[in-house]
Protein backbone atom coordinates (compact mmCIF):
# COMPACT_ATOMS: atom_id res chain seq x y z
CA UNK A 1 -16.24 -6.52 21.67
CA UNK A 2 -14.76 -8.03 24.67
CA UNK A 3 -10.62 -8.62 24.80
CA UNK A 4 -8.86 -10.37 22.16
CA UNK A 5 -6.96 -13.50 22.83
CA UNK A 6 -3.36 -12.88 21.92
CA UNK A 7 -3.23 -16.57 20.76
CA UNK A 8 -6.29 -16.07 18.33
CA UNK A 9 -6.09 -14.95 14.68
CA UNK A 10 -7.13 -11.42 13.46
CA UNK A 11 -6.89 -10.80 10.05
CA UNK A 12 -5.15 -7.15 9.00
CA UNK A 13 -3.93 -5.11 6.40
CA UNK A 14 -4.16 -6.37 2.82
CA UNK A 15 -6.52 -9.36 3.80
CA UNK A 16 -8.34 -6.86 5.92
CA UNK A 17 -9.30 -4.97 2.77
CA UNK A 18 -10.42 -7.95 0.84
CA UNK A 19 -12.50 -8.92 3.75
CA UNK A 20 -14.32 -5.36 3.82
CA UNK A 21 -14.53 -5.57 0.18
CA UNK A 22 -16.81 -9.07 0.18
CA UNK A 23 -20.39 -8.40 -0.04
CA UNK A 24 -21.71 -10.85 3.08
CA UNK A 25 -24.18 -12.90 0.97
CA UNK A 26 -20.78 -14.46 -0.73
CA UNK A 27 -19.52 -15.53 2.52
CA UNK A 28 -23.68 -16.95 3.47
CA UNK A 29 -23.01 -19.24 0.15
CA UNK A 30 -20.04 -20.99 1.16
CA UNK A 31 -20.97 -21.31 4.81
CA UNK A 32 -24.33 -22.79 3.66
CA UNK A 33 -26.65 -20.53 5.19
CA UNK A 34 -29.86 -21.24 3.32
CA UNK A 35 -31.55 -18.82 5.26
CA UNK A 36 -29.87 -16.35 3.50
CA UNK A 37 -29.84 -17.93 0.16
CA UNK A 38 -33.26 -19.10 -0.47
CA UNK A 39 -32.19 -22.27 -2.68
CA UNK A 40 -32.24 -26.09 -2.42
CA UNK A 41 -29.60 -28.20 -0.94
CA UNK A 42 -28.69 -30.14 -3.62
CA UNK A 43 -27.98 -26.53 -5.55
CA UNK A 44 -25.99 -25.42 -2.38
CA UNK A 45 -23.99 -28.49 -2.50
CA UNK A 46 -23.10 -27.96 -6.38
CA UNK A 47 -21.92 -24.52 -6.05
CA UNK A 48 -19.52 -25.58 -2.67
CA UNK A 49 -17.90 -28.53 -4.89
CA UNK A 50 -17.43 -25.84 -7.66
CA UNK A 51 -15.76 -23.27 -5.05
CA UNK A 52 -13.31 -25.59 -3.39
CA UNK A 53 -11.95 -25.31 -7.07
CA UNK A 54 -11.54 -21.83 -7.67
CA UNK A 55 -11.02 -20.04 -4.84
CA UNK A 56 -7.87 -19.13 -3.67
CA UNK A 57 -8.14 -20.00 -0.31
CA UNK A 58 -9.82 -23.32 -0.47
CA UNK A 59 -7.11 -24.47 -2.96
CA UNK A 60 -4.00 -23.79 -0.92
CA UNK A 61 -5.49 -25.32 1.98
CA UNK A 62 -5.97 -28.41 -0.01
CA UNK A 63 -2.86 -28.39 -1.51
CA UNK A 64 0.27 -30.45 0.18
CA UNK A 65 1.39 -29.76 3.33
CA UNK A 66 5.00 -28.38 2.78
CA UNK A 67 3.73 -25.33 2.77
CA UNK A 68 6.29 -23.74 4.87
CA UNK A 69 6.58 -22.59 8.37
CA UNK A 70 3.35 -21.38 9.93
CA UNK A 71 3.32 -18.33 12.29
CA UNK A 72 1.82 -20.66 14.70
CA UNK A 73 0.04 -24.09 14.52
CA UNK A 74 -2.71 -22.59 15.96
CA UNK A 75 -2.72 -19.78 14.00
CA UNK A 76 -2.94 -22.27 10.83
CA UNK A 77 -5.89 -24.51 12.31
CA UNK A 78 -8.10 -21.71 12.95
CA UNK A 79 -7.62 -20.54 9.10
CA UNK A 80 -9.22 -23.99 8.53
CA UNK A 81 -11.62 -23.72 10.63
CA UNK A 82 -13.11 -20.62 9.38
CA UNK A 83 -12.13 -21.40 5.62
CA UNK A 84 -15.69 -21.34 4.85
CA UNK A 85 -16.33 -18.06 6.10
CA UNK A 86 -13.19 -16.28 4.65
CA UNK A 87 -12.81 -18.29 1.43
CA UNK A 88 -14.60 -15.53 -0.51
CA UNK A 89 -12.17 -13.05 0.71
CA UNK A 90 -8.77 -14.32 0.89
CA UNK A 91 -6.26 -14.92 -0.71
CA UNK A 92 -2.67 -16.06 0.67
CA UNK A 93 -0.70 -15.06 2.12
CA UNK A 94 -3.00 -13.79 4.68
CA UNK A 95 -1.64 -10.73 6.93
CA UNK A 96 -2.49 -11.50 10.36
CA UNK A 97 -1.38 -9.73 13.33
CA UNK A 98 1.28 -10.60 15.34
CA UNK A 99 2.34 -8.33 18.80
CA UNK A 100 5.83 -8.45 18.21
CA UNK A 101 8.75 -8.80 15.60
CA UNK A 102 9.87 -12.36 17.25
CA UNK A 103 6.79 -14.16 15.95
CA UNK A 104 7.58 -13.00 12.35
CA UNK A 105 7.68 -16.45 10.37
CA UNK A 106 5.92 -16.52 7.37
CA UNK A 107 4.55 -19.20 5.41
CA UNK A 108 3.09 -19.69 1.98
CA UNK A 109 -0.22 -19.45 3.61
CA UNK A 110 0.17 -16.45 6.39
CA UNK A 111 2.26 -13.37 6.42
CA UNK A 112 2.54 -11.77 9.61
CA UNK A 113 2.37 -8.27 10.14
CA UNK A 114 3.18 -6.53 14.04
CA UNK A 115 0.77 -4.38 15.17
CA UNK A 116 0.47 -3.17 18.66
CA UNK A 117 -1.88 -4.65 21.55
CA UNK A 118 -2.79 -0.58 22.30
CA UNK A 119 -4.39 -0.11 18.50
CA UNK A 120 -6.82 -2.72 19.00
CA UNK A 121 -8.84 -2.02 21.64
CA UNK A 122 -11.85 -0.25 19.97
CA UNK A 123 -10.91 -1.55 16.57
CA UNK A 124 -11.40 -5.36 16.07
CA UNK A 125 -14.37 -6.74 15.54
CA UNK A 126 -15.37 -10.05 15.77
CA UNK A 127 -18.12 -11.42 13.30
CA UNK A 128 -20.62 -13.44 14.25
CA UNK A 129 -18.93 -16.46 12.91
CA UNK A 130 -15.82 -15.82 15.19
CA UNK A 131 -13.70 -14.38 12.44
CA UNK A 132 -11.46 -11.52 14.43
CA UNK A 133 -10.81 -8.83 11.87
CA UNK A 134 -9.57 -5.36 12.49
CA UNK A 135 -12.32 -2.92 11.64
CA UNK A 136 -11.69 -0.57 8.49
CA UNK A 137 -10.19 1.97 10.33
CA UNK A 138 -7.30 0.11 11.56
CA UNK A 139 -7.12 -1.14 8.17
CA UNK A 140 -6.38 1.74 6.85
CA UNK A 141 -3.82 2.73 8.75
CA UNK A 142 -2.01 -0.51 8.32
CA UNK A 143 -2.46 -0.01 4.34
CA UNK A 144 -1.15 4.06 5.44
CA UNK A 145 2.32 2.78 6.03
CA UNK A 146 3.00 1.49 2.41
CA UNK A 147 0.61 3.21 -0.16
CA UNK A 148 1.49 6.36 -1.08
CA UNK A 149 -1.08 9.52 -0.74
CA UNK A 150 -3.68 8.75 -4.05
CA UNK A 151 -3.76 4.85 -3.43
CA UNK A 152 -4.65 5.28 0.08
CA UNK A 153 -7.05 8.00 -0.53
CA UNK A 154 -8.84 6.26 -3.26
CA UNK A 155 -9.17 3.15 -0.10
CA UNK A 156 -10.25 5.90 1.96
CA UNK A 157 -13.14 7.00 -0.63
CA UNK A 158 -14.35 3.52 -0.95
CA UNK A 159 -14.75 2.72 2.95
CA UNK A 160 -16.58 6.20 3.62
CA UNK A 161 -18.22 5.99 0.26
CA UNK A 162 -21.83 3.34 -0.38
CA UNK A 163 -19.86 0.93 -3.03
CA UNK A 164 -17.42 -1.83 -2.84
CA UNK A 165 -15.85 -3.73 -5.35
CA UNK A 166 -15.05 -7.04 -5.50
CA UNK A 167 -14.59 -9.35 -8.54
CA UNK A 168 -16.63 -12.74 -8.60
CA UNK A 169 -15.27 -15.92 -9.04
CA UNK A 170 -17.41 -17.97 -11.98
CA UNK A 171 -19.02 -20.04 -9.53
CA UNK A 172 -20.08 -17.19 -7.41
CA UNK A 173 -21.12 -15.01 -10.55
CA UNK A 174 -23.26 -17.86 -11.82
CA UNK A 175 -25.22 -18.66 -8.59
CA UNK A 176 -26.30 -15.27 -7.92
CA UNK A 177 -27.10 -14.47 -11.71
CA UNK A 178 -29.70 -17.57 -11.86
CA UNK A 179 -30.87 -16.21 -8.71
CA UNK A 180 -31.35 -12.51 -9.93
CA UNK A 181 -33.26 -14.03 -13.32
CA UNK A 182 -35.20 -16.07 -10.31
CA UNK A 183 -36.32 -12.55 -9.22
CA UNK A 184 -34.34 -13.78 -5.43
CA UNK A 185 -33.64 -11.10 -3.50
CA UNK A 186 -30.21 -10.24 -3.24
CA UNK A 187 -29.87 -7.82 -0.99
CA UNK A 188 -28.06 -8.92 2.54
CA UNK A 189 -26.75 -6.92 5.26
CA UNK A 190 -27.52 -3.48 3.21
CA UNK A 191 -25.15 -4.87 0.36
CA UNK A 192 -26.69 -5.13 -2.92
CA UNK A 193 -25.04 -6.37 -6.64
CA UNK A 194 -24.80 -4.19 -9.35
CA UNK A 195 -25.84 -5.60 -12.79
CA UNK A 196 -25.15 -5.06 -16.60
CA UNK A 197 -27.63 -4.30 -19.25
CA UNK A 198 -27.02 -7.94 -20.27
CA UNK A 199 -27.87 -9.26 -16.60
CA UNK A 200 -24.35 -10.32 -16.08
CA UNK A 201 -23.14 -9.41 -12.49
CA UNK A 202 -20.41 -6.71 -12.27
CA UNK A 203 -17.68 -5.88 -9.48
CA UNK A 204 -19.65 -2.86 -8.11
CA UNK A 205 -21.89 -3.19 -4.72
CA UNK A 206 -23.81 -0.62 -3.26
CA UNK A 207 -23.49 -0.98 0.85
CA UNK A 208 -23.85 0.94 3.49
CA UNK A 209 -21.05 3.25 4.36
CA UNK A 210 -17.88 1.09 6.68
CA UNK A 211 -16.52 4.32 8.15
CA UNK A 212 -16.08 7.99 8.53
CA UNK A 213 -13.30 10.71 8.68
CA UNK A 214 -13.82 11.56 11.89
CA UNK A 215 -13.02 8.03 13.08
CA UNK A 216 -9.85 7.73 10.57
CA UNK A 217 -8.47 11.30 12.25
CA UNK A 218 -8.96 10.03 15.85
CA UNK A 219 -7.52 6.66 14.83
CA UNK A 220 -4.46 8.71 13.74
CA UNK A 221 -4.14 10.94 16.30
CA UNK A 222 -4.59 7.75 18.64
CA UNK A 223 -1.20 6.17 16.77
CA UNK A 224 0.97 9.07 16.51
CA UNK A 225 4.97 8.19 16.54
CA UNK A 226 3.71 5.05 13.96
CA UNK A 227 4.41 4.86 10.60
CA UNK A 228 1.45 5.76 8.02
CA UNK A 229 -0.19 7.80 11.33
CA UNK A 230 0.82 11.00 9.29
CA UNK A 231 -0.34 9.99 6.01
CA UNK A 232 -3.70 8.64 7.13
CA UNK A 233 -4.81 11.98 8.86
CA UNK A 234 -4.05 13.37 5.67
CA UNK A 235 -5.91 11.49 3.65
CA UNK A 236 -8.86 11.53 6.21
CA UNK A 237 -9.00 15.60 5.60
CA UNK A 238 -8.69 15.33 2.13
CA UNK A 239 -11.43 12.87 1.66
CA UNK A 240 -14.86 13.56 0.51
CA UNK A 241 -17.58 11.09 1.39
CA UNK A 242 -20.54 9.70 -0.06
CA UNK A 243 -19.11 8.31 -3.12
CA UNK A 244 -21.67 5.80 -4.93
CA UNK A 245 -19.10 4.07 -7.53
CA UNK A 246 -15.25 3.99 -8.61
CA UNK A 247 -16.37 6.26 -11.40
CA UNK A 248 -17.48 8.66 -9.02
CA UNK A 249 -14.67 9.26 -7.49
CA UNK A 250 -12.38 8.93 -9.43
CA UNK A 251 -13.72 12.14 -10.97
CA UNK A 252 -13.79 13.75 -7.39
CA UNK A 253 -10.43 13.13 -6.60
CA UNK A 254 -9.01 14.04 -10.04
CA UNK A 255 -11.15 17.33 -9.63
CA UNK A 256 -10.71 18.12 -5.85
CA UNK A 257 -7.66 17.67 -5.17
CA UNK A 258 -5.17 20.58 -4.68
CA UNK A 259 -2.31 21.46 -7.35
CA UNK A 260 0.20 20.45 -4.55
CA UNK A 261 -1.27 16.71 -5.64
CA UNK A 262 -1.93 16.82 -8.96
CA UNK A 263 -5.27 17.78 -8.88
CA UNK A 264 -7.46 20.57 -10.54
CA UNK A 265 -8.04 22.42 -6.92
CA UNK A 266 -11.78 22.25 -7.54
CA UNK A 267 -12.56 21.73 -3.70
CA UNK A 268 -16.00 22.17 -1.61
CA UNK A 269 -18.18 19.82 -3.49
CA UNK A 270 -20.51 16.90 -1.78
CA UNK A 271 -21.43 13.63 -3.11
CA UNK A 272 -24.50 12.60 -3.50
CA UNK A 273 -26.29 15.76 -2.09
CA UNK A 274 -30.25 15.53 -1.60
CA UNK A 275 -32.12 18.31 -3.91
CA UNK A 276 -35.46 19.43 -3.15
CA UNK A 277 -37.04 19.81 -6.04
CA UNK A 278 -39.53 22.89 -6.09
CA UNK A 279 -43.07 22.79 -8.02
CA UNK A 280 -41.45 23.33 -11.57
CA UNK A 281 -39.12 21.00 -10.81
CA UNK A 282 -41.54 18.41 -10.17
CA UNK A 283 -43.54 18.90 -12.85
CA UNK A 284 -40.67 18.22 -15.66
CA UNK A 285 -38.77 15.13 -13.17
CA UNK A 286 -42.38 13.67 -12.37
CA UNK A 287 -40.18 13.48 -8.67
CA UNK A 288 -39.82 15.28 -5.57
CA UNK A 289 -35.78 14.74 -5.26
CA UNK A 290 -32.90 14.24 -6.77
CA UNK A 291 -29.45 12.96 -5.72
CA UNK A 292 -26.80 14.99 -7.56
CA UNK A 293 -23.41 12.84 -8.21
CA UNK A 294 -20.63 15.54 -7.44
CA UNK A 295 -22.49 18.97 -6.58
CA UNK A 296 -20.76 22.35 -6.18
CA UNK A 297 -23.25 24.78 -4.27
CA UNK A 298 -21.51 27.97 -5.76
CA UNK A 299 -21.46 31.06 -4.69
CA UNK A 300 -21.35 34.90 -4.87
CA UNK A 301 -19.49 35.09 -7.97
CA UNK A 302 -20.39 31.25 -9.70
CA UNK A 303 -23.10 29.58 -9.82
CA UNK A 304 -23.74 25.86 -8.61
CA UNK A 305 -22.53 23.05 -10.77
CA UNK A 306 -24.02 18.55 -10.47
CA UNK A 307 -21.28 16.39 -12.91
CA UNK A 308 -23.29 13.20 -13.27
CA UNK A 309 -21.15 10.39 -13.41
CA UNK A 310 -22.52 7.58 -16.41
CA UNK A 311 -21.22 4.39 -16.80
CA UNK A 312 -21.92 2.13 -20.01
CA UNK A 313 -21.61 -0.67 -18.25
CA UNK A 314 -24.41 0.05 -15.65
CA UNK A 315 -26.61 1.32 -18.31
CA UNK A 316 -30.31 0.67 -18.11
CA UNK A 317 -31.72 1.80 -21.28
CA UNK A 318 -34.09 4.09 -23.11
CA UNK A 319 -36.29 5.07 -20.01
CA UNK A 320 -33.46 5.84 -17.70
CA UNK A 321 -32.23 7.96 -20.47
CA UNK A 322 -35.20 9.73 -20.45
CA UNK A 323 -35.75 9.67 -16.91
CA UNK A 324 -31.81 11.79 -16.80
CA UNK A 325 -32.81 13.97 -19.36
CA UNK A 326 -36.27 15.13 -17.35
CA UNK A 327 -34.46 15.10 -13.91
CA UNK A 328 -31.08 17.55 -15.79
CA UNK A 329 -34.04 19.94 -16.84
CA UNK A 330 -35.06 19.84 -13.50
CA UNK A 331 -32.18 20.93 -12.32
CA UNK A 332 -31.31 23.38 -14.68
CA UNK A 333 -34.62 24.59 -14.11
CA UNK A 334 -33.68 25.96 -10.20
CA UNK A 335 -29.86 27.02 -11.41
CA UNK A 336 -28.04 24.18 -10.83
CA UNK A 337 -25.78 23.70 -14.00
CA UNK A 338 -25.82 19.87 -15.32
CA UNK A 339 -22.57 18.49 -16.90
CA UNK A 340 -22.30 14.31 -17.74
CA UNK A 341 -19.17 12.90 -17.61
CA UNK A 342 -18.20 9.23 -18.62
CA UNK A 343 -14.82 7.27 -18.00
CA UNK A 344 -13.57 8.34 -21.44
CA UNK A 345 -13.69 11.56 -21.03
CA UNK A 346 -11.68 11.48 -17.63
CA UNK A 347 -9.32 8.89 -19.41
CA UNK A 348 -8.47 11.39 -22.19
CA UNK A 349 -6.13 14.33 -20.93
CA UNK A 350 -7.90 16.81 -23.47
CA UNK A 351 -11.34 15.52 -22.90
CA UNK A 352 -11.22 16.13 -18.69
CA UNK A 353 -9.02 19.47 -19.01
CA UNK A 354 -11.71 21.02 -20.89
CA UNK A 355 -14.49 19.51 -18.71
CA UNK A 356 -12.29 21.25 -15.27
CA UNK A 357 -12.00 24.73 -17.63
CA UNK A 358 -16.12 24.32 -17.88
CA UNK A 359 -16.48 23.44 -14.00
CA UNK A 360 -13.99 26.49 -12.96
CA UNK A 361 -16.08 28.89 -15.48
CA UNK A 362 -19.19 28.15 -13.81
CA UNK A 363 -18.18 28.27 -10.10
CA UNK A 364 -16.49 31.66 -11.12
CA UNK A 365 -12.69 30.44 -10.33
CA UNK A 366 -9.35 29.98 -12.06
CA UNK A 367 -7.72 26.46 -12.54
CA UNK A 368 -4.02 26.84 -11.62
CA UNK A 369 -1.13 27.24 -13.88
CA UNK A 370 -0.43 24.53 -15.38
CA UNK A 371 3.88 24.67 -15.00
CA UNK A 372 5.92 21.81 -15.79
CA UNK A 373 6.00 20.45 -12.06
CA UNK A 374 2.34 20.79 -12.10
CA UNK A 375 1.76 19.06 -14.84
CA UNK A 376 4.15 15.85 -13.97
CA UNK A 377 1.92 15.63 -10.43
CA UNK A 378 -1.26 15.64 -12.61
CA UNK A 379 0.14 12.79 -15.28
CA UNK A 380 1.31 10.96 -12.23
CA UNK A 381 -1.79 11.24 -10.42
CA UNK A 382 -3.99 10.37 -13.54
CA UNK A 383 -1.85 7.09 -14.09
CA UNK A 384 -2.80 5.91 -10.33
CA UNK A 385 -6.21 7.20 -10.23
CA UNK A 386 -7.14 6.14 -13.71
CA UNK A 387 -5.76 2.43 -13.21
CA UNK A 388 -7.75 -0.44 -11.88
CA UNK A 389 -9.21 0.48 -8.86
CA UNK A 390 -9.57 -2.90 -7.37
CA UNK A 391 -5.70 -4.01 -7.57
CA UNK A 392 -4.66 -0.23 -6.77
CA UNK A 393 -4.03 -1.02 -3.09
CA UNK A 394 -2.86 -4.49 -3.29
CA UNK A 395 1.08 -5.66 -3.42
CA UNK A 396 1.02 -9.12 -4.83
């Protein structure tokens, strides 16, 4: 993009986050764009009345004026002018970006946050509806200088993973169920809902990767001297990507991660790894590939290990089942060791110690010693990693 207006608004930080998070056919409905949407008017209009009342956004912008001191009056009248294209996302206060410690004055509505002129050149982006927002990158390493090492990686995970999560409002969740049951298609920008066995809409999008670790270490190394420079880079070479869903990794980071951070030191796998299947293979997945959840390759002295991650919530029934059960066989069938995992059994401390014993065993390696410091990192870890992942990075 060309050079950003020092007078114009660019959302950061927190409100950065949310904004990444929001799938882009939410921010379509409010806008209006029936190109995207594929309904009536009179349907459109129904579900804008029924927003202005429950989003966030909407409502404090409505609400009386004594809202307290703006960072600038201009900053405030372009929130309002793009309210319908950041509604979805927001919620006050909004960080924005200010250049310098003088034009910190909060309001109810905005909550300023200085960043220097030098970090954005490269990494704002301005959307096609004028919305200046810095890209996830800079995100990051705005969210770097207040969440601690898990928080931030679990962030990290999500951006250079294919999922987001972000939690309907009714309004929203109704709209795009009817259109689902309508047989609409969903699917906008790469971004496409998840949905329960009951054909209610969950928090859990599949979209296209938002960054990668090479661009968080540059980024880093870029800002050196600022604060959360250090713990981004560290995060970026800890970080495994590919990660399809919370679940996911969740189970990578409680298994990856080194001793020093309360992990079971289980490093070097890949998510979401592409398996040629060979003839046999074939035959019993009635498939050519298969797309293994966390896979360890192995090696001289273990052999290589898939966990499949399985969520009830996102279960589809007897013939996926089925359809698992033929594709494990599969790859069984060319040495790849299958284990299932759910979110109970990485919730109970028993249940997921055994399941790291069975991992070790199989790649041929020993789990560390599990000393009282050790253990205090891993309880710690488990209680961040284990919480809900949405709210994880978020102060309010």
């Amino acid at each position: 993009m060309g050079a950003v207006g020092r007078n114009e608004v660019i959302i950061c930080g927190e409100s950065a986050l949310r904004y990444w998070r929001t799938p882009p056919i939410m921010r379509a409905m409010t806008s209006g764009d029936l190109r995207v949407l594929q309904i009536d008017r009179v349907r459109l209009a129904r579900f804008q009345a029924e927003a202005h009342q429950e989003l966030a956004l909407y409502q404090a912008l409505e609400g009386p004026a004594g809202v307290g001191r703006p960072v600038t009056d201009g900053a405030l009248r372009q929130v309002r002018e793009l309210s319908c294209y950041v509604a979805p996302s927001l919620v006050p206060p909004i960080d924005v970006a200010v250049s310098c410690s003088d034009a910190r004055r909060r309001s109810k509505l905005l909550r300023p946050c200085v960043t220097p002129d030098s970090l954005f050149e490269g990494h704002v982006v301005r959307s096609h509806s004028g919305v200046l927002i810095c890209d996830p990158a800079l995100t990051l390493l705005q969210l770097a200088a207040y969440l601690d090492l898990p928080r931030l990686l679990m962030v990290a995970t999500e951006f250079c993973g294919s999922f987001s999560v972000y939690q309907a409002a009714p309004c929203q969740k109704r709209l795009l169920e009817d259109m689902c049951s309508e047989g609409k298609n969903l699917t906008v920008a790469g971004w496409r809902p998840t949905f329960a066995r009951d054909g209610q809409l969950t928090d859990l999008w599949s979209r296209p990767p938002l960054c990668d670790a090479d661009t968080l270490l540059e980024l880093a190394r870029q800002a050196a001297g600022r604060r959360g420079c250090k713990r981004l880079e560290q995060a970026a070479r800890l970080l495994v990507p590919g990660a399809a869903s919370p679940l996911e990794a969740r189970t990578g980071i409680l298994l990856g991660l080194g001793a020093e951070h309360g992990g079971m030191g289980l490093r070097g796998f890949s998510f979401n790894e592409r398996i040629d299947l060979d003839a046999r293979g074939q035959s019993l997945a009635g498939q050519t590939v298969c797309f293994c959840d966390l896979l360890w390759r192995g090696g001289p002295f273990g052999a290589a290990v898939d966990v499949e991650c399985h969520s009830a919530g996102f279960h589809l029934g007897q013939a996926h089942e089925l359809a698992d059960a033929d594709r494990s066989l599969a790859l069984q069938s060319m040495g790849i060791e299958v284990l299932h995992v759910t979110y109970a059994q990485l919730a109970s401390e028993r249940r997921f110690a055994a399941l790291a014993e069975v991992v070790a065993g199989s790649l041929g390696r020993d789990l560390p010693e599990p000393t009282p410091e050790l253990l205090r990192r891993r309880a710690s870890l488990r209680r961040t990693v284990l919480g809900d992942w949405e709210s994880a990075a978020y102060r309010d």
